[in-house]
N, C-alpha and C. Protein backbone atom coordinates (compact mmCIF):
# COMPACT_ATOMS: atom_id res chain seq x y z
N UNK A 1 -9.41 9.38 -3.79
CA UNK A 1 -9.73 8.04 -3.36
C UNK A 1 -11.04 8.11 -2.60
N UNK A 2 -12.30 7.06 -3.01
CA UNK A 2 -13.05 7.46 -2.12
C UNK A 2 -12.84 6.36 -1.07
N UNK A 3 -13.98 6.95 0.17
CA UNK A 3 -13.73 6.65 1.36
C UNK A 3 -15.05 5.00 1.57
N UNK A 4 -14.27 4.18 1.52
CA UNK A 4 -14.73 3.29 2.26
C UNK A 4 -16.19 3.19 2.91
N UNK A 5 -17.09 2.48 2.16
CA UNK A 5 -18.22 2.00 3.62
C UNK A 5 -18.36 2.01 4.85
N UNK A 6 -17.23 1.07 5.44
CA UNK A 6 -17.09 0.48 6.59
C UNK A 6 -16.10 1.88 7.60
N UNK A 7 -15.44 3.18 6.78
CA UNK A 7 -15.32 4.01 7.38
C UNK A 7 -16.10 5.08 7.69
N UNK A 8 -16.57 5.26 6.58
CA UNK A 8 -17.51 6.26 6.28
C UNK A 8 -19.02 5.96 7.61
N UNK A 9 -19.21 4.85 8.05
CA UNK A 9 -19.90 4.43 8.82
C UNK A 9 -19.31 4.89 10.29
N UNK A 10 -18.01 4.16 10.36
CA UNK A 10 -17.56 4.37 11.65
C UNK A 10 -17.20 6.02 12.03
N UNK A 11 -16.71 6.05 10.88
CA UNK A 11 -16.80 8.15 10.88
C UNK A 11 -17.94 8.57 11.39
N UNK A 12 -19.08 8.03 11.00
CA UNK A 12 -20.63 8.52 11.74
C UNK A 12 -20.10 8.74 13.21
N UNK A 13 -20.35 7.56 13.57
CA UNK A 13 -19.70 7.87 15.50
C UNK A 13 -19.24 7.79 15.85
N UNK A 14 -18.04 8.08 14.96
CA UNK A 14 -16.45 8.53 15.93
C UNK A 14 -16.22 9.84 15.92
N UNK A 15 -16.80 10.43 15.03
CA UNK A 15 -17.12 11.97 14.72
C UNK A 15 -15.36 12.49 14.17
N UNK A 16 -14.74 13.46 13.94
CA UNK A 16 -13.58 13.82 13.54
C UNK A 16 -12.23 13.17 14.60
N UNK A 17 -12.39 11.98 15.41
CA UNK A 17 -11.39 12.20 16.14
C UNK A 17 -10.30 10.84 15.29
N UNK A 18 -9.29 11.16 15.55
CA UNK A 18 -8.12 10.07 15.06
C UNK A 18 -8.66 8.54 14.74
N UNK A 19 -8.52 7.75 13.68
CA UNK A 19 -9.25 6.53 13.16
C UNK A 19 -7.57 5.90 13.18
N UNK A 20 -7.43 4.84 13.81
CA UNK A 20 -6.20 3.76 13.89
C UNK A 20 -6.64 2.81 12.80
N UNK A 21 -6.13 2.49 11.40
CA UNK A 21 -7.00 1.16 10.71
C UNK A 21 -5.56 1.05 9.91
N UNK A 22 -6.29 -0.15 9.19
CA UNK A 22 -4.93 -1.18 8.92
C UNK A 22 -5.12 -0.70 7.51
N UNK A 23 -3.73 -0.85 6.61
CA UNK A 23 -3.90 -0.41 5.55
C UNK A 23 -2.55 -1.71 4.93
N UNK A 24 -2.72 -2.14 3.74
CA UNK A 24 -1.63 -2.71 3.04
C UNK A 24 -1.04 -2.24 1.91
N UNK A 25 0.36 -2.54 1.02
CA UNK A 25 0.95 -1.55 0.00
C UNK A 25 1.62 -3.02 -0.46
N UNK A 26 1.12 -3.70 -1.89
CA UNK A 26 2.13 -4.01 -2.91
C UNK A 26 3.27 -3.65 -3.88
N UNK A 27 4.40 -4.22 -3.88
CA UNK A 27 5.49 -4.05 -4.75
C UNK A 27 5.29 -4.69 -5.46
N UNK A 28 4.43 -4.86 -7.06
CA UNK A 28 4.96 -5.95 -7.92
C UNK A 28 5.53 -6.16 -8.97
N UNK A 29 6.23 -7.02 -8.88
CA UNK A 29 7.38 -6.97 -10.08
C UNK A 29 7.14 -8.00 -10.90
N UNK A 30 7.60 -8.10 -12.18
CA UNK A 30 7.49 -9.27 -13.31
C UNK A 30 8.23 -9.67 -13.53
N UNK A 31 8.61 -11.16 -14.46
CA UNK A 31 9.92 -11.76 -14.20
C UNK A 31 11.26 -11.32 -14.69
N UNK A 32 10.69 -10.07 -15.26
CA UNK A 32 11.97 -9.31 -15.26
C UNK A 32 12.13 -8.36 -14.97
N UNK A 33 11.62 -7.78 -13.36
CA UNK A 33 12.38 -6.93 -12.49
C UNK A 33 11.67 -5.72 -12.67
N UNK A 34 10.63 -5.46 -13.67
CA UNK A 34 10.12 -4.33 -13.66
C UNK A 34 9.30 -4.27 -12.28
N UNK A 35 8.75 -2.86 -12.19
CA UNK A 35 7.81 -2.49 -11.06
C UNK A 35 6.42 -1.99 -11.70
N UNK A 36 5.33 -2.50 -10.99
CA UNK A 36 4.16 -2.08 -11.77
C UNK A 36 3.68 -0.75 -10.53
N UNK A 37 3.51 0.07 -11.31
CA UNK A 37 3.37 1.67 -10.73
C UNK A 37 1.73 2.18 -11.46
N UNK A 38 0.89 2.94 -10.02
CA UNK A 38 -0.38 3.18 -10.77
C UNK A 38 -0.09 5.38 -10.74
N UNK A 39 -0.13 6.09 -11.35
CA UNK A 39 -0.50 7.50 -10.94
C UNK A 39 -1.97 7.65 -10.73
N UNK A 40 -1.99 7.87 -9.17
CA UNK A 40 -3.15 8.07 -8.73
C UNK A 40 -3.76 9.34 -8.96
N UNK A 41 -5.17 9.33 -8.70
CA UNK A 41 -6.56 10.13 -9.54
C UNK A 41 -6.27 11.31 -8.56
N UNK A 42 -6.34 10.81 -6.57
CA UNK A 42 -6.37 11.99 -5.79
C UNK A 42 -5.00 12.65 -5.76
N UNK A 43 -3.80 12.18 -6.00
CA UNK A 43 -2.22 13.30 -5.99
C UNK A 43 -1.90 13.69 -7.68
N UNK A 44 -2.33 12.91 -8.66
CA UNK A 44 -1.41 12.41 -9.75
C UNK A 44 -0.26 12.24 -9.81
N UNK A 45 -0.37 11.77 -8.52
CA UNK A 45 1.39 11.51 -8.42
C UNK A 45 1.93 9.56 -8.50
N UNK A 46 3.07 9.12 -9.15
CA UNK A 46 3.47 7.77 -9.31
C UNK A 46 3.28 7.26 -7.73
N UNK A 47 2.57 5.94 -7.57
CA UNK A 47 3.09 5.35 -6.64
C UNK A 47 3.06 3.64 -6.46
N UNK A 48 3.35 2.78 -5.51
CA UNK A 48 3.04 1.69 -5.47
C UNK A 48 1.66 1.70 -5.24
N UNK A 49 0.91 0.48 -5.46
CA UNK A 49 -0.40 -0.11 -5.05
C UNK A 49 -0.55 0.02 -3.26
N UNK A 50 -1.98 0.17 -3.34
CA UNK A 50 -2.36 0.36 -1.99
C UNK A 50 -3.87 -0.05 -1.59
N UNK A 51 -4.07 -0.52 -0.45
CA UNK A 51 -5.14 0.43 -0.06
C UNK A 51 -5.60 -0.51 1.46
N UNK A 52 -6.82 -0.80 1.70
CA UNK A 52 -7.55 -0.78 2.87
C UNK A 52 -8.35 -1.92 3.27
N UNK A 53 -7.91 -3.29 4.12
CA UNK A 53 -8.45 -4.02 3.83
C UNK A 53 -10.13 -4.42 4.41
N UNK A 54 -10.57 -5.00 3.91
CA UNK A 54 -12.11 -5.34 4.29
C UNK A 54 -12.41 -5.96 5.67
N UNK A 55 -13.35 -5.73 6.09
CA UNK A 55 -13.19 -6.21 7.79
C UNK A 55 -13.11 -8.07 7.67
N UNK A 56 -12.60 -8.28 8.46
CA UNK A 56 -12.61 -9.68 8.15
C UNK A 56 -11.31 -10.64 7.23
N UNK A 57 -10.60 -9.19 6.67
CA UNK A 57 -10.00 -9.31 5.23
C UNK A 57 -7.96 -9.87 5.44
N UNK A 58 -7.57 -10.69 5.32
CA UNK A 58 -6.17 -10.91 5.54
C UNK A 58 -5.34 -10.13 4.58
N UNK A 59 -4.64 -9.19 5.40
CA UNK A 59 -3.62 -8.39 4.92
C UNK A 59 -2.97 -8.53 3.47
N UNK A 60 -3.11 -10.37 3.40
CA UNK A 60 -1.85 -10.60 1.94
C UNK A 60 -3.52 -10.57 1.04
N UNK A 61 -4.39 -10.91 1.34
CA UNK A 61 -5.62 -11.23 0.17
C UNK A 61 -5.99 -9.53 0.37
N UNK A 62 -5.88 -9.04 0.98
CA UNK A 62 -6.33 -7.50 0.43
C UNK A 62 -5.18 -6.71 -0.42
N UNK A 63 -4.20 -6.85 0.02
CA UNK A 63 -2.96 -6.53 -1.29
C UNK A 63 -3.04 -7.19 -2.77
N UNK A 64 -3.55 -8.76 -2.57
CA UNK A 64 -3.21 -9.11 -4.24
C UNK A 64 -4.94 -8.32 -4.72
N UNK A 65 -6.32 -8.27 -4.09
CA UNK A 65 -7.15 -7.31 -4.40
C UNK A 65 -7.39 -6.28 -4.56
N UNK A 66 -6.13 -5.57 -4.07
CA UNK A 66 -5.88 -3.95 -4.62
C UNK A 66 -5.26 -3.97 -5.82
N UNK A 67 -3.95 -5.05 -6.10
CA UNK A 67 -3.83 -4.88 -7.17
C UNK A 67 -4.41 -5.28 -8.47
N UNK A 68 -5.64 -5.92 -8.45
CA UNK A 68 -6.60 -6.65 -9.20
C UNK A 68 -7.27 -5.26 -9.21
N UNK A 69 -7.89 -4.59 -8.43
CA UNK A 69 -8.82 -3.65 -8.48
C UNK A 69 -8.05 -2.51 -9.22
N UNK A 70 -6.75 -2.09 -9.05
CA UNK A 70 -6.60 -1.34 -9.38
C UNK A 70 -5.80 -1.27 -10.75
N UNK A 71 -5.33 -2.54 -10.95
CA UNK A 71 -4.46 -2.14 -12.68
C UNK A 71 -4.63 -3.71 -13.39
N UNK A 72 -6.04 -4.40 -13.05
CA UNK A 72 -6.29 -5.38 -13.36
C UNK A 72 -5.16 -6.54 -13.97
N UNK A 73 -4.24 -6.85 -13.02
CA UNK A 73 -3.16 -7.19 -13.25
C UNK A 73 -3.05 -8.58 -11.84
N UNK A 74 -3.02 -9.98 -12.36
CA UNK A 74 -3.37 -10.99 -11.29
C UNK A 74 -1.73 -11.04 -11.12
N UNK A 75 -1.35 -11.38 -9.27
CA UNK A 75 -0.63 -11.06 -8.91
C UNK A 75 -0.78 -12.50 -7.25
N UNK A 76 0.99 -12.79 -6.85
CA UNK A 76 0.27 -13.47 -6.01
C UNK A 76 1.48 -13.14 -4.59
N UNK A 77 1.40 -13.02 -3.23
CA UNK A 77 2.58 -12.41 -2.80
C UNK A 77 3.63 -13.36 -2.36
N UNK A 78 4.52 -12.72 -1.93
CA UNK A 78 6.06 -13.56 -2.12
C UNK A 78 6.61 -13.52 -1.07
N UNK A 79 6.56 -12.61 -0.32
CA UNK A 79 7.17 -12.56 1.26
C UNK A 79 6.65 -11.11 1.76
N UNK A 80 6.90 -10.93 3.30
CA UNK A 80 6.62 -9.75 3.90
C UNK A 80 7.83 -8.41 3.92
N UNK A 81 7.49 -7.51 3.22
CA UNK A 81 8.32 -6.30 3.52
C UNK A 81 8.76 -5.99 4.75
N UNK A 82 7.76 -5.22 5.32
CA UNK A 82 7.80 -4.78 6.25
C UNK A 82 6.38 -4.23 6.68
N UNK A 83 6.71 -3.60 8.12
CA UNK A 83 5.11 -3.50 8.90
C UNK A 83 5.39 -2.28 9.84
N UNK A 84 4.62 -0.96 9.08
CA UNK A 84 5.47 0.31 9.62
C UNK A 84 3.89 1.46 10.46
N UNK A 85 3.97 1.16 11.34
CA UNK A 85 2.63 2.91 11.37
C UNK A 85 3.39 4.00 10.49
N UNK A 86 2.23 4.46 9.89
CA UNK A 86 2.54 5.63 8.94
C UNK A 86 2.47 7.11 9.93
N UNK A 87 2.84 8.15 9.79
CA UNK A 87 2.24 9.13 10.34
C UNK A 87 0.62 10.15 9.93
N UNK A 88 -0.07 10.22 10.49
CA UNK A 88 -1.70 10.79 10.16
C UNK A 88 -1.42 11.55 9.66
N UNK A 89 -2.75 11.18 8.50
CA UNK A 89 -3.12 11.60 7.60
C UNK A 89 -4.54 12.85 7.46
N UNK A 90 -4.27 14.07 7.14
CA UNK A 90 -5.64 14.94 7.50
C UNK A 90 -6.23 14.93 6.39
N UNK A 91 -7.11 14.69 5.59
CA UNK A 91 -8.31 15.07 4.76
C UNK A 91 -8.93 15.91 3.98
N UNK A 92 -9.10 16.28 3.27
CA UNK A 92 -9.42 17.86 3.21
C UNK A 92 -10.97 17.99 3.67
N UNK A 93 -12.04 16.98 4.08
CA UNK A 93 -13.28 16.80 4.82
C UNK A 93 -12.71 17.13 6.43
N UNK A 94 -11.13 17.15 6.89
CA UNK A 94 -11.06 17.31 8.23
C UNK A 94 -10.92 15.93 8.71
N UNK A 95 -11.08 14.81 8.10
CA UNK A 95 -10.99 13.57 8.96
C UNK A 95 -9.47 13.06 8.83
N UNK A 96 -8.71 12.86 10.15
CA UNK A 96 -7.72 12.46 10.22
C UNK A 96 -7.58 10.27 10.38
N UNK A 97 -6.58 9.93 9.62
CA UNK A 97 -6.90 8.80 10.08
C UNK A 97 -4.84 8.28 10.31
N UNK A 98 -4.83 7.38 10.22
CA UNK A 98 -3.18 6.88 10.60
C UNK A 98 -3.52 4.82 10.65
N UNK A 99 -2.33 5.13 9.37
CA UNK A 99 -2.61 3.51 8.98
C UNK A 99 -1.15 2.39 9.54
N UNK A 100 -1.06 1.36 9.69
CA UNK A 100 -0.50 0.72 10.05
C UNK A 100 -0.32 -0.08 8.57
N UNK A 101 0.59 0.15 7.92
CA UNK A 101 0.80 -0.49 6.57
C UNK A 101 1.54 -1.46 7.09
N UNK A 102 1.36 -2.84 6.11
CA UNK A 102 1.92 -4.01 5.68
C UNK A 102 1.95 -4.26 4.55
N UNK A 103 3.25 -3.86 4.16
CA UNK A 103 3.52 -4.51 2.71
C UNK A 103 4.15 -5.37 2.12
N UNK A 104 4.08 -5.78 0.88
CA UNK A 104 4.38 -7.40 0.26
C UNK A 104 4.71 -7.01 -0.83
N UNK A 105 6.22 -8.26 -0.92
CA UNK A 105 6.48 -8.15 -2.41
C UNK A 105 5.34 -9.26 -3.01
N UNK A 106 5.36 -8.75 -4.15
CA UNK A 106 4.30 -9.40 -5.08
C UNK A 106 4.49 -9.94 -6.55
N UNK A 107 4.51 -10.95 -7.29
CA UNK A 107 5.14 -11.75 -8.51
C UNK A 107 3.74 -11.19 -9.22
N UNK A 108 3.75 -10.28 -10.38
CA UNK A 108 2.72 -10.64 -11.44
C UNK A 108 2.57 -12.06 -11.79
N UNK A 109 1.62 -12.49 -12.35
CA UNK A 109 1.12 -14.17 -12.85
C UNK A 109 0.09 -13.78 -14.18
N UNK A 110 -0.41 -12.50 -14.33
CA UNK A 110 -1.45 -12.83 -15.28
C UNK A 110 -1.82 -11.16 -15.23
N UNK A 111 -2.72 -11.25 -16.32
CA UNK A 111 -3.71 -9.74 -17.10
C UNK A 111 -2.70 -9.00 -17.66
N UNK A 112 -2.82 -8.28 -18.09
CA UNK A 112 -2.67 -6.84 -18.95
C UNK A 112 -2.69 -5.75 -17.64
N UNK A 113 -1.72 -5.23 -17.82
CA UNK A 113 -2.18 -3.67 -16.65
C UNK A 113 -2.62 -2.41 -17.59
N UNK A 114 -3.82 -2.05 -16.82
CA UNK A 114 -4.87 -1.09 -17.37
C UNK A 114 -5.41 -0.28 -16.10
N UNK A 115 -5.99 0.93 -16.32
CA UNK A 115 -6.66 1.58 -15.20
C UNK A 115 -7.85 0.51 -14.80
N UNK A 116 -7.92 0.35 -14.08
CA UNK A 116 -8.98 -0.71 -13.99
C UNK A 116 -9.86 -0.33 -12.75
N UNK A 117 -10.04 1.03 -11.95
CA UNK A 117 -11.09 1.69 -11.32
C UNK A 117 -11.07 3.24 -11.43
N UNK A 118 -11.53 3.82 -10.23
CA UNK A 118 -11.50 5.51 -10.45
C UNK A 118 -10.72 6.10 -9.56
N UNK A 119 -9.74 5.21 -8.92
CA UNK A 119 -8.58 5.65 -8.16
C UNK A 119 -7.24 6.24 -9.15
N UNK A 120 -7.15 5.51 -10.35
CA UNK A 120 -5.33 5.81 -10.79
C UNK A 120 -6.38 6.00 -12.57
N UNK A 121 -5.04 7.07 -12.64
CA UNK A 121 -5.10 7.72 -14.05
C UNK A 121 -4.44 7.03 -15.09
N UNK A 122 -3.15 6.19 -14.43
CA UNK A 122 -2.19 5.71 -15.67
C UNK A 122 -1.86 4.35 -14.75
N UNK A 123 -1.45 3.25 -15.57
CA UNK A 123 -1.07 2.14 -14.85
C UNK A 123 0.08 1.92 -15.51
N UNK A 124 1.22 1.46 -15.46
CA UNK A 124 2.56 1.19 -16.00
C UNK A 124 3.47 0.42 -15.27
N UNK A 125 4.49 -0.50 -16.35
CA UNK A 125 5.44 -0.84 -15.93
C UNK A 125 6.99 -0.42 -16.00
N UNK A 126 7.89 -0.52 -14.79
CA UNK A 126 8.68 0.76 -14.73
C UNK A 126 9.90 -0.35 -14.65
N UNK A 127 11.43 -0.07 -15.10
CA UNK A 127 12.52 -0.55 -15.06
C UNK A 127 12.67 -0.29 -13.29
N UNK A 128 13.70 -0.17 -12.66
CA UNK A 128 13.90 -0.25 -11.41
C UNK A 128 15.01 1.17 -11.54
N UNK A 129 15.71 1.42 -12.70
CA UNK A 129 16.60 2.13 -12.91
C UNK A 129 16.26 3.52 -13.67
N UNK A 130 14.61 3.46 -13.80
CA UNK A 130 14.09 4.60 -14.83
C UNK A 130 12.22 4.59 -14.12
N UNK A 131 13.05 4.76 -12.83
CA UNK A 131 11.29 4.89 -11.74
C UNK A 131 10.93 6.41 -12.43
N UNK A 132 9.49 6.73 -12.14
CA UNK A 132 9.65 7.86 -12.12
C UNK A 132 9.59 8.84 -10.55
N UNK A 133 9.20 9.77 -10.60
CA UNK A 133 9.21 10.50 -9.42
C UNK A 133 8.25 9.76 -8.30
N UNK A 134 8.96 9.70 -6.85
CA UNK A 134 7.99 8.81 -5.97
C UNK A 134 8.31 8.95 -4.85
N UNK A 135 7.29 9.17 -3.61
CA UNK A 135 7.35 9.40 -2.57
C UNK A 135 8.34 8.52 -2.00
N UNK A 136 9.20 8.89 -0.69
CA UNK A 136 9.98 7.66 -0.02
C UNK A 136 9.43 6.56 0.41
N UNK A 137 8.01 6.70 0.88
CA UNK A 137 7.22 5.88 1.06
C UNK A 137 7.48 4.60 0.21
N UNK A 138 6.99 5.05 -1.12
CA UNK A 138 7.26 3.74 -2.67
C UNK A 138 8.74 3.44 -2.75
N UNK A 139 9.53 4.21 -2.72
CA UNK A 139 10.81 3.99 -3.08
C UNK A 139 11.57 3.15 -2.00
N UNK A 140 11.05 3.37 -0.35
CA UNK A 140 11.43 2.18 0.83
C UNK A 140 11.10 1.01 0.71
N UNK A 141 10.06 0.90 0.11
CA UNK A 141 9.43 -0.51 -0.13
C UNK A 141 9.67 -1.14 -1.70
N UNK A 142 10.08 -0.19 -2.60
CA UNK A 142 10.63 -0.61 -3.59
C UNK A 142 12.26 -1.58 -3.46
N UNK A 143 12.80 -0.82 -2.51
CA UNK A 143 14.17 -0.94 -2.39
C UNK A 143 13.77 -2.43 -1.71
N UNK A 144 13.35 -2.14 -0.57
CA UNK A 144 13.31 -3.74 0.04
C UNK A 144 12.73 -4.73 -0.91
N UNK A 145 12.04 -4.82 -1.76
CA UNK A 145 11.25 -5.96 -2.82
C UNK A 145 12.51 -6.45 -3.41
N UNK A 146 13.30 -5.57 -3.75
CA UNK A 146 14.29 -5.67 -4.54
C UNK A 146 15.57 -6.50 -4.28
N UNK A 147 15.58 -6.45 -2.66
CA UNK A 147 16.77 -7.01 -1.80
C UNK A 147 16.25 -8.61 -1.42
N UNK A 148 16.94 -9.18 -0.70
CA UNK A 148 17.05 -10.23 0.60
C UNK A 148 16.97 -9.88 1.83
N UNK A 149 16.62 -8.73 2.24
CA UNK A 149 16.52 -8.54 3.48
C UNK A 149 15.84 -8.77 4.05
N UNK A 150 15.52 -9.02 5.48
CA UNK A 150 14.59 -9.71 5.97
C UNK A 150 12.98 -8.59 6.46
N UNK A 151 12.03 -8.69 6.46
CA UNK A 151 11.12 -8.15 6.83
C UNK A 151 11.50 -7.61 8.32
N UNK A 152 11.11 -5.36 7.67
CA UNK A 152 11.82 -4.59 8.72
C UNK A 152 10.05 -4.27 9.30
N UNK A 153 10.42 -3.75 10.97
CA UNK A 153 9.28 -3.30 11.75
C UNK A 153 10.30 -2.51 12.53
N UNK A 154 9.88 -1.58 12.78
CA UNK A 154 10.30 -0.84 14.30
C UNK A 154 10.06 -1.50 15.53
N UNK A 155 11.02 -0.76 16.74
CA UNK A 155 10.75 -1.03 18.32
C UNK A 155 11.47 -0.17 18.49
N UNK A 156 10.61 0.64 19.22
CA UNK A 156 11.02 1.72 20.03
C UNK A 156 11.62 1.09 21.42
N UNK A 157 12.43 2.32 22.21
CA UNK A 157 13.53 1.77 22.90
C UNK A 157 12.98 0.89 24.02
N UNK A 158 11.55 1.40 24.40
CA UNK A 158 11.14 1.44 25.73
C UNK A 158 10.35 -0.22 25.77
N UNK A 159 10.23 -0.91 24.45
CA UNK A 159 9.31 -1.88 24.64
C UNK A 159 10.36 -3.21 23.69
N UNK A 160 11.88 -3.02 24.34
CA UNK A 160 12.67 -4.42 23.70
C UNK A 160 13.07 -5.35 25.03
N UNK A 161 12.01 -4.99 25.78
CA UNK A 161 11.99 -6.06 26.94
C UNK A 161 11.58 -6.07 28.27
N UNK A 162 11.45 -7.04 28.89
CA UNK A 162 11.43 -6.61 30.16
C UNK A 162 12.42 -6.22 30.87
N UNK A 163 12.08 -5.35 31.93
CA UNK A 163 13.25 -4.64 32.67
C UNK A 163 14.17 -3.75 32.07
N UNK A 164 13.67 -3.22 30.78
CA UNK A 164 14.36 -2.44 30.07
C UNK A 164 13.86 -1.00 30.14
């Protein structure tokens, strides 16, 4: 995956130390329940859509633009997953960063899915019952797209109130 402008900049003078930035992850499904899955270029490994939104950029319009960018597939979102810090991420340049994902289920509406940049090798649509291999990461957020449950976040013990 390459690295961003607007990081690659701030990397200038932040030099190697920990980067906090926001990152978003689509689930999208078609009206019949499939999951659209890209195998990415940097793991080759299956996963949901992802990536990093633009400064300025709202969380749900940088998700349906990842998935436009990435499997040219128009898409529009449907409700909030959930909203998790990930644990940091090291680099093989050495730059560590740690994203605060927000992800969305997402309704296909339109295109053909195709590789459609130089991030993912294969673009596909997957039954729910014949995924292929996928980090828990995809498969937590798969599961929730899939449900009624309500959009999950953490709270740690120390911050569910005052006087607590």
């Amino acid at each position: 995956m390459a690295t961003p402008d607007f990081i690659r900049d701030l990397r200038a003078s932040a030099g190697r130390q920990l980067l906090f930035l926001p990152g978003v992850s689509a689930v999208v499904l078609d009206d019949g329940g499939r999951v659209l899955l890209v195998r990415r270029a940097d793991t080759g490994r299956w996963s949901i859509i992802g990536g990093i939104p633009e400064p300025g950029e709202q969380p749900a319009d940088a998700a349906i633009r990842e998935v436009y960018e990435e499997t040219a597939v128009h898409a529009v979102p449907e409700r909030l997953l959930l909203v998790q810090t990930l644990t940091p991420v090291r680099y093989p340049n050495g730059d560590v960063c740690q994203f605060v994902d927000t992800a969305f289920r997402c309704r296909a509406v339109g295109g053909e899915p195709r590789v459609n940049d130089d991030e993912s090798l294969e673009v596909a649509w997957f039954e729910p019952d014949a995924l292929p291999p996928l980090e828990d990461f995809a498969l937590r957020r798969i599961e929730r797209a899939r449900s009624d449950e309500p959009a999950w976040f953490a709270v740690t013990a120390g911050s569910r109130g005052a006087g607590g």
